[in-house]
N, C-alpha and C. Protein backbone atom coordinates (compact mmCIF):
# COMPACT_ATOMS: atom_id res chain seq x y z
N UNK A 1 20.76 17.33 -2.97
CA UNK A 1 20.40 16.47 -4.08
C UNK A 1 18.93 16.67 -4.41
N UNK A 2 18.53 16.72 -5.21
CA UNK A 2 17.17 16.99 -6.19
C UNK A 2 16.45 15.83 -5.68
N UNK A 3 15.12 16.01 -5.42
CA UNK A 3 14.51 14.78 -4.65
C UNK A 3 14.08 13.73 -6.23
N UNK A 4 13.69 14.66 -7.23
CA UNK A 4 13.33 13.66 -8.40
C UNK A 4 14.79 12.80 -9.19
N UNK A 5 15.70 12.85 -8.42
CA UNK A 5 16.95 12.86 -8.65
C UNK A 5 17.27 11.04 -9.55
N UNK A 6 15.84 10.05 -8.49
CA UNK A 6 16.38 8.92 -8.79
C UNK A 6 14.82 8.40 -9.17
N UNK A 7 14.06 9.38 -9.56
CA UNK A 7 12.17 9.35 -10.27
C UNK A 7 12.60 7.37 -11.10
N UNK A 8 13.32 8.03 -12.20
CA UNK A 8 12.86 7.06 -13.01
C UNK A 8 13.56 5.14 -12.87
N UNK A 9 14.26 5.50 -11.41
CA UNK A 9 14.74 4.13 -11.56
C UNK A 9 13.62 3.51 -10.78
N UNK A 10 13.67 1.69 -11.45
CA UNK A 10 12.61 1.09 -11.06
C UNK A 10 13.41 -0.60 -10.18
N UNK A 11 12.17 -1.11 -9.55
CA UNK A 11 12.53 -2.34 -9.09
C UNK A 11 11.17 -2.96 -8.52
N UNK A 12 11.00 -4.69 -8.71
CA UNK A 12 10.21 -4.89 -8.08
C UNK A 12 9.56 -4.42 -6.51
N UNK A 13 7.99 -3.64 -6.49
CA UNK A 13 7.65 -3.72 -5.33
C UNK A 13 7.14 -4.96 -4.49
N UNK A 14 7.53 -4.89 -3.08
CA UNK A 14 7.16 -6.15 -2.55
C UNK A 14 5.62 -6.29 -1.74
N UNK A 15 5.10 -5.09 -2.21
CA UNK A 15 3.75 -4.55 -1.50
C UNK A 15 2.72 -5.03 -2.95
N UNK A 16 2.95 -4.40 -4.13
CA UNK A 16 1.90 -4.80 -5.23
C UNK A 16 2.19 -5.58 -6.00
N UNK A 17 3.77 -5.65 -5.76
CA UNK A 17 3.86 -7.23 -6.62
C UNK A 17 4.32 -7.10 -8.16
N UNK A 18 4.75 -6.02 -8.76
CA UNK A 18 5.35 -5.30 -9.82
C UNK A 18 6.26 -4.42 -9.69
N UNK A 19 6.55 -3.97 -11.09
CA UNK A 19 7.71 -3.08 -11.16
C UNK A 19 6.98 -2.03 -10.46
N UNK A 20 7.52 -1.00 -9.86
CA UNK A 20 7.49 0.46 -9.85
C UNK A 20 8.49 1.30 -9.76
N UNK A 21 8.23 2.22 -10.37
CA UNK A 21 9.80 3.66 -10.20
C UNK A 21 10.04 4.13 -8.85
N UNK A 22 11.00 4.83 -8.31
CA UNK A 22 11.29 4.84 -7.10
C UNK A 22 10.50 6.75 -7.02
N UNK A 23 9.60 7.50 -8.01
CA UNK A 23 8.75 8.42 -7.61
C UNK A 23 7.57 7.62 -6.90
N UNK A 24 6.78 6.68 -7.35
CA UNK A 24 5.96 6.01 -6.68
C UNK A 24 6.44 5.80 -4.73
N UNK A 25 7.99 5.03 -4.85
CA UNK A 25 8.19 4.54 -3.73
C UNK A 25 8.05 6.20 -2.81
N UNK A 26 8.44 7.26 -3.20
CA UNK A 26 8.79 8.24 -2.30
C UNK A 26 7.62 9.23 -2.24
N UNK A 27 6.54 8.88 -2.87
CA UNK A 27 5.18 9.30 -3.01
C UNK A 27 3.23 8.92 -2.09
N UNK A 28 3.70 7.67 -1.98
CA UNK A 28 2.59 6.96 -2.27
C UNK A 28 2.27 7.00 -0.62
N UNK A 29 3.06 6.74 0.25
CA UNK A 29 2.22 7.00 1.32
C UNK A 29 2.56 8.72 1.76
N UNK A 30 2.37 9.32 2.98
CA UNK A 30 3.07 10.34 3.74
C UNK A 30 4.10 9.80 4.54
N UNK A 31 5.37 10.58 4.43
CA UNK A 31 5.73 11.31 3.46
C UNK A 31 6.19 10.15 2.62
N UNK A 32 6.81 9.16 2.79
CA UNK A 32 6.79 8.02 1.58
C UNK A 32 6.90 6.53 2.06
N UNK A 33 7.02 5.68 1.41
CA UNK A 33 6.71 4.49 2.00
C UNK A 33 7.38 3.81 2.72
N UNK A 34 6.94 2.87 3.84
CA UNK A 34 7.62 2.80 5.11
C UNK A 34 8.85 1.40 4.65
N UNK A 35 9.08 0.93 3.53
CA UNK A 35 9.44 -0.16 2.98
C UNK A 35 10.59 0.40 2.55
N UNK A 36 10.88 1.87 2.22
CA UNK A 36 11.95 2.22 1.32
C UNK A 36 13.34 2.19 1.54
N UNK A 37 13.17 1.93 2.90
CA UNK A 37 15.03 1.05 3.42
C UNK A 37 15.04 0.62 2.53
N UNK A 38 14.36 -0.88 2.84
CA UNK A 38 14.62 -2.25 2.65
C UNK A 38 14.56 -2.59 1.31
N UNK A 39 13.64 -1.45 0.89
CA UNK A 39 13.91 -2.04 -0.69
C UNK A 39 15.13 -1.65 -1.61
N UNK A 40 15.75 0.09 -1.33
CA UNK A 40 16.19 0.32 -2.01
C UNK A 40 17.40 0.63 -1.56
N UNK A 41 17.77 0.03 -0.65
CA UNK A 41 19.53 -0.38 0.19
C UNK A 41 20.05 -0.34 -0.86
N UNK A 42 20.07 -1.50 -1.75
CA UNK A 42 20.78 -1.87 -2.78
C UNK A 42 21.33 -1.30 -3.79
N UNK A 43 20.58 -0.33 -4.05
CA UNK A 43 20.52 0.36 -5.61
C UNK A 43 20.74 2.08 -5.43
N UNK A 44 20.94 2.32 -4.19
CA UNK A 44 21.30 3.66 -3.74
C UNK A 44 21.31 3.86 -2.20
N UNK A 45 22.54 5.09 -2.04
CA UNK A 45 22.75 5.61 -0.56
C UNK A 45 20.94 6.13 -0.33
N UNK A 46 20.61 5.38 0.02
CA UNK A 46 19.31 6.11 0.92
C UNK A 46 18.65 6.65 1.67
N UNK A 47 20.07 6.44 2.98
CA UNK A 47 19.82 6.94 4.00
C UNK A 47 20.42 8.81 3.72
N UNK A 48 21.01 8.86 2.81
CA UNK A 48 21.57 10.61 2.24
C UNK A 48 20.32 10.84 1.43
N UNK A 49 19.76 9.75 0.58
CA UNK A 49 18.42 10.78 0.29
C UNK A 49 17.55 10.90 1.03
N UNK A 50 17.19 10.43 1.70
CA UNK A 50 16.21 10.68 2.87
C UNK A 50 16.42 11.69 3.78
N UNK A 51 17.75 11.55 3.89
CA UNK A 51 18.23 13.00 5.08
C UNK A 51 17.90 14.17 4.44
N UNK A 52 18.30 14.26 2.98
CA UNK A 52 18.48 15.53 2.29
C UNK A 52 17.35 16.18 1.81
N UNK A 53 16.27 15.28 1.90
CA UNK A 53 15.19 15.47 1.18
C UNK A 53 13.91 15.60 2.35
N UNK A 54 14.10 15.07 3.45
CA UNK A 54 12.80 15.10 4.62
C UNK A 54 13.54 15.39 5.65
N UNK A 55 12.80 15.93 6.94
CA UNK A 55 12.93 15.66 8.11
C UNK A 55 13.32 15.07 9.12
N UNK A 56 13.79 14.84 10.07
CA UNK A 56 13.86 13.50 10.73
C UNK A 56 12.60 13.14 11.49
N UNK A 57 12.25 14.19 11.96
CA UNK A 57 10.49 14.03 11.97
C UNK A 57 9.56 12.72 11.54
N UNK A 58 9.90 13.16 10.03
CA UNK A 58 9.03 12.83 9.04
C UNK A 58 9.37 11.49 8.21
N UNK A 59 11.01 11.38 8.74
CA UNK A 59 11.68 10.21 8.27
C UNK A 59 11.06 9.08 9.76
N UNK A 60 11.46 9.80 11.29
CA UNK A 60 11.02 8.71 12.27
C UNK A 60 9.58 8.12 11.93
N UNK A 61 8.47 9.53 11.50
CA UNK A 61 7.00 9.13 11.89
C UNK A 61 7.36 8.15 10.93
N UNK A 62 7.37 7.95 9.88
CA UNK A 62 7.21 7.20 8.51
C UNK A 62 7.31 5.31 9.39
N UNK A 63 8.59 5.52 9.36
CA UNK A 63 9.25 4.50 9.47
C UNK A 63 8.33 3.88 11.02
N UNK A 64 7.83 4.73 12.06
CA UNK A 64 7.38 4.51 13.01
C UNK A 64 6.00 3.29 12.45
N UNK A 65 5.14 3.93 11.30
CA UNK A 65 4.55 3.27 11.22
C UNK A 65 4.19 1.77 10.75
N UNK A 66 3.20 0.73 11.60
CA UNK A 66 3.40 -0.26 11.66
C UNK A 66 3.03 -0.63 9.85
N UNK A 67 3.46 -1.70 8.93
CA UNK A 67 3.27 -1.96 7.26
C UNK A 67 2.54 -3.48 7.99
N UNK A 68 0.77 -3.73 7.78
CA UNK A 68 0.26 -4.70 7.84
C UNK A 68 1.30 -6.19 7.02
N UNK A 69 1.38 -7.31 7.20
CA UNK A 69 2.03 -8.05 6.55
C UNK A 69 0.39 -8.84 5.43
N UNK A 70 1.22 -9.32 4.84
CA UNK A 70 0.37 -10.18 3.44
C UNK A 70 -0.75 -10.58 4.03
N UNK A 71 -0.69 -11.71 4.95
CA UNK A 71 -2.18 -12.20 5.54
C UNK A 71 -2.77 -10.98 6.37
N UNK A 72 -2.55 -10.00 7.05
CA UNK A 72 -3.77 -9.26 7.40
C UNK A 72 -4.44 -8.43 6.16
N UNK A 73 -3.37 -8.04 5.24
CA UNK A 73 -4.02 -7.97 3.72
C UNK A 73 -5.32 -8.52 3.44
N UNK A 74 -4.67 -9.67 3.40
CA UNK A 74 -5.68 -10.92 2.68
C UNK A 74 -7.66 -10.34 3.49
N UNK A 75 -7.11 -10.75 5.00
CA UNK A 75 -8.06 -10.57 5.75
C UNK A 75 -8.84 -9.39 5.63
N UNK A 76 -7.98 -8.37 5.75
CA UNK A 76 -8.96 -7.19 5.36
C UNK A 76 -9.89 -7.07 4.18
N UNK A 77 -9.23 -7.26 3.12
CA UNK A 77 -9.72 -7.31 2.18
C UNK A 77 -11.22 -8.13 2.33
N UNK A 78 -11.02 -9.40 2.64
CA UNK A 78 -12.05 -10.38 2.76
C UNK A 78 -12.92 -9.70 3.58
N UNK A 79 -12.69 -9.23 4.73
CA UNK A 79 -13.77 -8.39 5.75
C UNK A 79 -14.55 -7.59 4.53
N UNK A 80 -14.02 -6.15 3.93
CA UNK A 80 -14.18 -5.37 3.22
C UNK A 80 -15.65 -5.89 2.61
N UNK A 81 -15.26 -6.93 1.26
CA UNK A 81 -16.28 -7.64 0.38
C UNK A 81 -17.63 -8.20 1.12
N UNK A 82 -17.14 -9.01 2.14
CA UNK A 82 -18.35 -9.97 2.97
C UNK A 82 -19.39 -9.11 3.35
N UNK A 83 -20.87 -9.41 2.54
CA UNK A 83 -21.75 -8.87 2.73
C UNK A 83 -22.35 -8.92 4.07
């Protein structure tokens, strides 16, 4: 299956808080974002695009990595600014 196969479908992200297309979702981190189970269970076999399209490698590291939740967000951010 063509990895740009499902580019232009969209759905709320639960990371920025808007729409985005599912090229964003399979883009934006390496190799793509660690959320993309959970978000896009629904709306397509995912676990066949993921197989067909990456590694298992590259599917474990992904998924291995830890996704900060909302409040350490917050926090970082606030660290970041504070002079």
């Amino acid at each position: 299956m063509p990895i740009d196969q499902y580019d232009s479908l969209e759905l709320r992200c639960l990371k920025l808080g808007g729409q985005v297309p599912f090229k964003y979702c399979r883009t934006v981190d390496k190799p793509f974002c660690a959320r993309i189970i959970s978000c896009w269970a629904t709306r397509m076999d995912i676990g066949t695009f993921l197989a067909g399209n990456f590694s298992p490698e590259q599917i474990q590291s992904c998924l291995e990595t830890k996704q900060p939740t909302k409040l350490e967000q917050i926090f970082k951010t606030i660290d970041k600014i504070k002079p």
